[in-house]
C-alpha atoms as a PDB file:
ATOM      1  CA  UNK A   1     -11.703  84.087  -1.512  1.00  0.00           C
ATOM      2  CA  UNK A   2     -10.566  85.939   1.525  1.00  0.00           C
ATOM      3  CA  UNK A   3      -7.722  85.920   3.452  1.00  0.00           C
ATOM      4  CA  UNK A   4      -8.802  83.768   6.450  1.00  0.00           C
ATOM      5  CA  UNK A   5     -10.654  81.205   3.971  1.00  0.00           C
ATOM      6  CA  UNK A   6      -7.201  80.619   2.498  1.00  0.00           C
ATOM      7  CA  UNK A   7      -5.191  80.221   5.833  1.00  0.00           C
ATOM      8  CA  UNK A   8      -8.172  77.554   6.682  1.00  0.00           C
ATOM      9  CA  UNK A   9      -8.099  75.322   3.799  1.00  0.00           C
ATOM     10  CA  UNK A  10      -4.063  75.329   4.092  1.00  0.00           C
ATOM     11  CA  UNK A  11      -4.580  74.568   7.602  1.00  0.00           C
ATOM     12  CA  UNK A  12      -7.171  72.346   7.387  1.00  0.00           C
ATOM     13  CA  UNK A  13      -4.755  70.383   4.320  1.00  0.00           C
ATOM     14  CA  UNK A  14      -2.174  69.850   6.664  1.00  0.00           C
ATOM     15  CA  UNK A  15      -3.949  68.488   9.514  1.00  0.00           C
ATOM     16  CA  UNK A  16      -5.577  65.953   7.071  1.00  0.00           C
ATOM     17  CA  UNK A  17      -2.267  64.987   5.947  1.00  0.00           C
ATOM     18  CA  UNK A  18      -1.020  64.436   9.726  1.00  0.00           C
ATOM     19  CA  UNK A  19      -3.991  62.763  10.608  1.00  0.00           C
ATOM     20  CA  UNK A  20      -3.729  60.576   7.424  1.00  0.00           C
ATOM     21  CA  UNK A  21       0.031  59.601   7.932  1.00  0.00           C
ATOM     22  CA  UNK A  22      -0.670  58.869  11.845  1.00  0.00           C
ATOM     23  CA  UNK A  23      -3.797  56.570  10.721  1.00  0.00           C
ATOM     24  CA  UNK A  24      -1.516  55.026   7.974  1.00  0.00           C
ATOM     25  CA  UNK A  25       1.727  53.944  10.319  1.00  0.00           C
ATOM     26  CA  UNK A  26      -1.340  52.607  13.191  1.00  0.00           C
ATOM     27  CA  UNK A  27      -3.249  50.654  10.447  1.00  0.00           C
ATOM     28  CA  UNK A  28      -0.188  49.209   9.255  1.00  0.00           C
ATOM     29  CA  UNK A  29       1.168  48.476  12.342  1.00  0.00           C
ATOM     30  CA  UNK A  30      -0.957  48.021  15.768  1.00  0.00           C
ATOM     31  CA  UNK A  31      -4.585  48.131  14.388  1.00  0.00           C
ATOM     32  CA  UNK A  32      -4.110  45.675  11.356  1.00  0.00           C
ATOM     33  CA  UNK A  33      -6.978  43.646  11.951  1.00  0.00           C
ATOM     34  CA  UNK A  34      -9.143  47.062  12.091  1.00  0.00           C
ATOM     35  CA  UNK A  35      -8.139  48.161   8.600  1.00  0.00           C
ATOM     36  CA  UNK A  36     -10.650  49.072   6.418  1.00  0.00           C
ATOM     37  CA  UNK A  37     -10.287  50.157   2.426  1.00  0.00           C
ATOM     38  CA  UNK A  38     -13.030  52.933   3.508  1.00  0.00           C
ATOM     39  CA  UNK A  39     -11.307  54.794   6.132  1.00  0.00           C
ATOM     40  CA  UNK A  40      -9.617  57.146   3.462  1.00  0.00           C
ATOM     41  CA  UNK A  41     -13.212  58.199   1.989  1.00  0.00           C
ATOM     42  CA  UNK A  42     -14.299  58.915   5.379  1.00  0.00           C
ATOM     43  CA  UNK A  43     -11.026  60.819   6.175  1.00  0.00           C
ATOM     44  CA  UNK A  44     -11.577  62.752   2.903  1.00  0.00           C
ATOM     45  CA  UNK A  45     -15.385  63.304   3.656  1.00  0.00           C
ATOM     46  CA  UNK A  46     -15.085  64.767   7.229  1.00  0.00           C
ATOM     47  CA  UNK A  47     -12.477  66.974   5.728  1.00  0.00           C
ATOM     48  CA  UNK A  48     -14.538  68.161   2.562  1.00  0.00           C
ATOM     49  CA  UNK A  49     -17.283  68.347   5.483  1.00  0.00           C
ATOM     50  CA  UNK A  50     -15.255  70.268   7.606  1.00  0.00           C
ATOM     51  CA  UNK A  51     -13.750  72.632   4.961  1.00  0.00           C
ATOM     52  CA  UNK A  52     -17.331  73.742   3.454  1.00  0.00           C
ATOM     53  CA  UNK A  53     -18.985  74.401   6.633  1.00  0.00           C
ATOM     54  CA  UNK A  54     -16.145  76.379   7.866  1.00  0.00           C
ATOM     55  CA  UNK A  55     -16.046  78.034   4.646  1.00  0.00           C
ATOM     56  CA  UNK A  56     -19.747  79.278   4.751  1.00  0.00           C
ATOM     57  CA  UNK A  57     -19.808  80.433   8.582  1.00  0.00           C
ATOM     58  CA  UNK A  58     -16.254  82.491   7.212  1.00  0.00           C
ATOM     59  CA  UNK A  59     -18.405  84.148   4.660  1.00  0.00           C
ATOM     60  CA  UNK A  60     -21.485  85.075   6.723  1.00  0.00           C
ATOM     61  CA  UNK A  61     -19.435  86.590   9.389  1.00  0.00           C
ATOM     62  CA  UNK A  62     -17.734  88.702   7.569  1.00  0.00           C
ATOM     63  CA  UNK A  63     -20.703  89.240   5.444  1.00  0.00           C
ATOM     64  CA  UNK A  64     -22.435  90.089   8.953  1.00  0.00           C
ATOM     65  CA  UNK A  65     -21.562  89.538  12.414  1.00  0.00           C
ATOM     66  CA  UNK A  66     -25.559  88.749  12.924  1.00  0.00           C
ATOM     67  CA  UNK A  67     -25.121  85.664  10.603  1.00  0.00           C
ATOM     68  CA  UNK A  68     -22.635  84.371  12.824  1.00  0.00           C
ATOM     69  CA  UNK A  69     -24.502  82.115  14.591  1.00  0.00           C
ATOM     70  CA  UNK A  70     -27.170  81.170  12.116  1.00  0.00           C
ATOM     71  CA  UNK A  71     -24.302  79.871   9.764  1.00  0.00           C
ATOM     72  CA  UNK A  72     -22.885  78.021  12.723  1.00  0.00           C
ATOM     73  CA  UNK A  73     -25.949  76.468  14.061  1.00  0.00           C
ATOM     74  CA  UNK A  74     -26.904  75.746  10.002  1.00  0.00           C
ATOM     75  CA  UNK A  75     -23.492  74.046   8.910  1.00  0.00           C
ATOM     76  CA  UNK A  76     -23.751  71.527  12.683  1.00  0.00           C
ATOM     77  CA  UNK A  77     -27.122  70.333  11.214  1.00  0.00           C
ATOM     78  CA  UNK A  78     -26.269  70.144   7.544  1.00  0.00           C
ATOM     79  CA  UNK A  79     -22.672  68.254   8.623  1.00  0.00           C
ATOM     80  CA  UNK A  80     -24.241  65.757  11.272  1.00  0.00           C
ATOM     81  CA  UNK A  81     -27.015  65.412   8.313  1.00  0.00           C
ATOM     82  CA  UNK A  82     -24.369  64.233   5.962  1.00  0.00           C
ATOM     83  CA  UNK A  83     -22.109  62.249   8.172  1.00  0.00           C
ATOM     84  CA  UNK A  84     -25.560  60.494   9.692  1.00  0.00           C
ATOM     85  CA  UNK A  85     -26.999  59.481   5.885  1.00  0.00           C
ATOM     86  CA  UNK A  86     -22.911  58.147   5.177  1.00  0.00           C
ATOM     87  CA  UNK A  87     -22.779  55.969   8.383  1.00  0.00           C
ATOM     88  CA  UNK A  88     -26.173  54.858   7.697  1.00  0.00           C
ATOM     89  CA  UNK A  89     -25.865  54.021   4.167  1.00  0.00           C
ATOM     90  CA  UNK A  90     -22.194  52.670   4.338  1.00  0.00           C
ATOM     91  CA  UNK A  91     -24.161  50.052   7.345  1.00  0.00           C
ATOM     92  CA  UNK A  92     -26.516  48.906   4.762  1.00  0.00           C
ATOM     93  CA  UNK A  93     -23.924  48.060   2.052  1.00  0.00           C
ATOM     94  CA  UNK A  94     -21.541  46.703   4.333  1.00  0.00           C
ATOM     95  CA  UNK A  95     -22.319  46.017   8.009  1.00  0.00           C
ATOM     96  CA  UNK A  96     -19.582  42.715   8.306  1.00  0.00           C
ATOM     97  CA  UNK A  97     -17.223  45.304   9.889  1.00  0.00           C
ATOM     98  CA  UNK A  98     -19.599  47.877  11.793  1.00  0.00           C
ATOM     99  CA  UNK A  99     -17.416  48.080  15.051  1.00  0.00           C
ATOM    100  CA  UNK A 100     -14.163  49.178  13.554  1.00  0.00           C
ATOM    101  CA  UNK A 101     -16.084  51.728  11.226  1.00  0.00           C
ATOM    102  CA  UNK A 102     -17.980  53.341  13.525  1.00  0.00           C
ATOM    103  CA  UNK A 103     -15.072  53.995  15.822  1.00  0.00           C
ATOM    104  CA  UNK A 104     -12.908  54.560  12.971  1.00  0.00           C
ATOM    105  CA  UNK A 105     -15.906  57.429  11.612  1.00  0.00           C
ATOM    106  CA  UNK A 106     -15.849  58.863  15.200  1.00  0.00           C
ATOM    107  CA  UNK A 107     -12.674  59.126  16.736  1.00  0.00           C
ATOM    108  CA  UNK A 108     -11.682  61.149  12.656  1.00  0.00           C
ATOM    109  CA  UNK A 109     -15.226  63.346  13.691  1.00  0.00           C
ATOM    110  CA  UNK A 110     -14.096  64.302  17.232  1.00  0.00           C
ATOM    111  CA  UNK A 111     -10.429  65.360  15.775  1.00  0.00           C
ATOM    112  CA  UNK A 112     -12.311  67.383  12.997  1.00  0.00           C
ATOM    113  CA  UNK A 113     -13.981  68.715  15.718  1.00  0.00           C
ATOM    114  CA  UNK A 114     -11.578  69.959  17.592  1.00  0.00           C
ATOM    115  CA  UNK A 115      -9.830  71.465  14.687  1.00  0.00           C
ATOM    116  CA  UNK A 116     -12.782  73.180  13.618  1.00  0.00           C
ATOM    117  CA  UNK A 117     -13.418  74.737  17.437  1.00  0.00           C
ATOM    118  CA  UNK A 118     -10.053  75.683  17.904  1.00  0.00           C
ATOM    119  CA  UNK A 119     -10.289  77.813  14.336  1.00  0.00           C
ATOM    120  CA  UNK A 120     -13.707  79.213  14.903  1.00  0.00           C
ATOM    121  CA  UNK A 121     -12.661  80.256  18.217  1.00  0.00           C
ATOM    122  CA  UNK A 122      -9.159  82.131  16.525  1.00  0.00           C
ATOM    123  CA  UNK A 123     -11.817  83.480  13.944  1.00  0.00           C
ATOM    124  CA  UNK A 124     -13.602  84.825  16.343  1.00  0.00           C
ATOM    125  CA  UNK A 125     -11.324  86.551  18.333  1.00  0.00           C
ATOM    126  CA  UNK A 126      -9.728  88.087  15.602  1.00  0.00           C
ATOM    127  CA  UNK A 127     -13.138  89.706  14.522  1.00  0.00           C
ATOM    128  CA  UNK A 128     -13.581  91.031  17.410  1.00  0.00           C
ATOM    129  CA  UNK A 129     -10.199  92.903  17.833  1.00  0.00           C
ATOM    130  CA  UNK A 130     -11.071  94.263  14.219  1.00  0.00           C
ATOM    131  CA  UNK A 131     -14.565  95.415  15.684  1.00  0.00           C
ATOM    132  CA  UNK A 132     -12.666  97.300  18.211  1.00  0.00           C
END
């Protein structure tokens, strides 16, 4: 496992624990009612998610800078793929509570998001200062 692979899953372990201790004290607190006993499983998907498909566009790249893109493009399919069939099946099993799970599922997605953006872009850069 490489060097930047490691900084990313440590990364990517602390920002789930922030995010999980921030959703804890507002579930507990202001958004009671919203609660949901699923809302750690999605946490821990999105961040499984996240972690893999970071992983693999890691390993093309520095496989080949050509792959770059490919991996990208490939893990934003495969990860909408998977977070599409969860919603979907979670609605069929339980849809009593589809408003606070669906918001719940995106506003964790658009953090991961972020994350991931802000560490692909660092990735990047620093490639391309070892290019040079």
């Amino acid at each position: 496992m490489s060097v930047a692979s490691r900084k990313f899953i440590f990364k990517i372990s602390l920002f789930t624990l922030i995010v999980f201790v921030i959703a804890s004290i507002l579930f507990s607190t202001v958004l009671k009612t919203w609660f949901l006993p699923s809302y750690p499983y999605q946490l821990l998907l999105i961040a499984s998610v996240t972690t893999i498909g970071h992983l693999i566009i890691i390993n093309a790249s520095e496989q080949n800078s050509r792959k770059f893109s490919t991996a990208f493009l490939a893990s934003v399919t495969l990860k909408l793929m998977i977070y599409l069939t969860f919603l979907l099946v979670f609605l069929l099993i339980d849809h009593s509570k589809v408003i606070p799970f669906v918001l719940t599922f995106i506003i964790f997605y658009v953090l991961f998001t972020v994350f991931e953006v802000i560490e692909v872009l660092n990735f990047i850069k620093k490639q391309s200062k070892k290019s040079l």
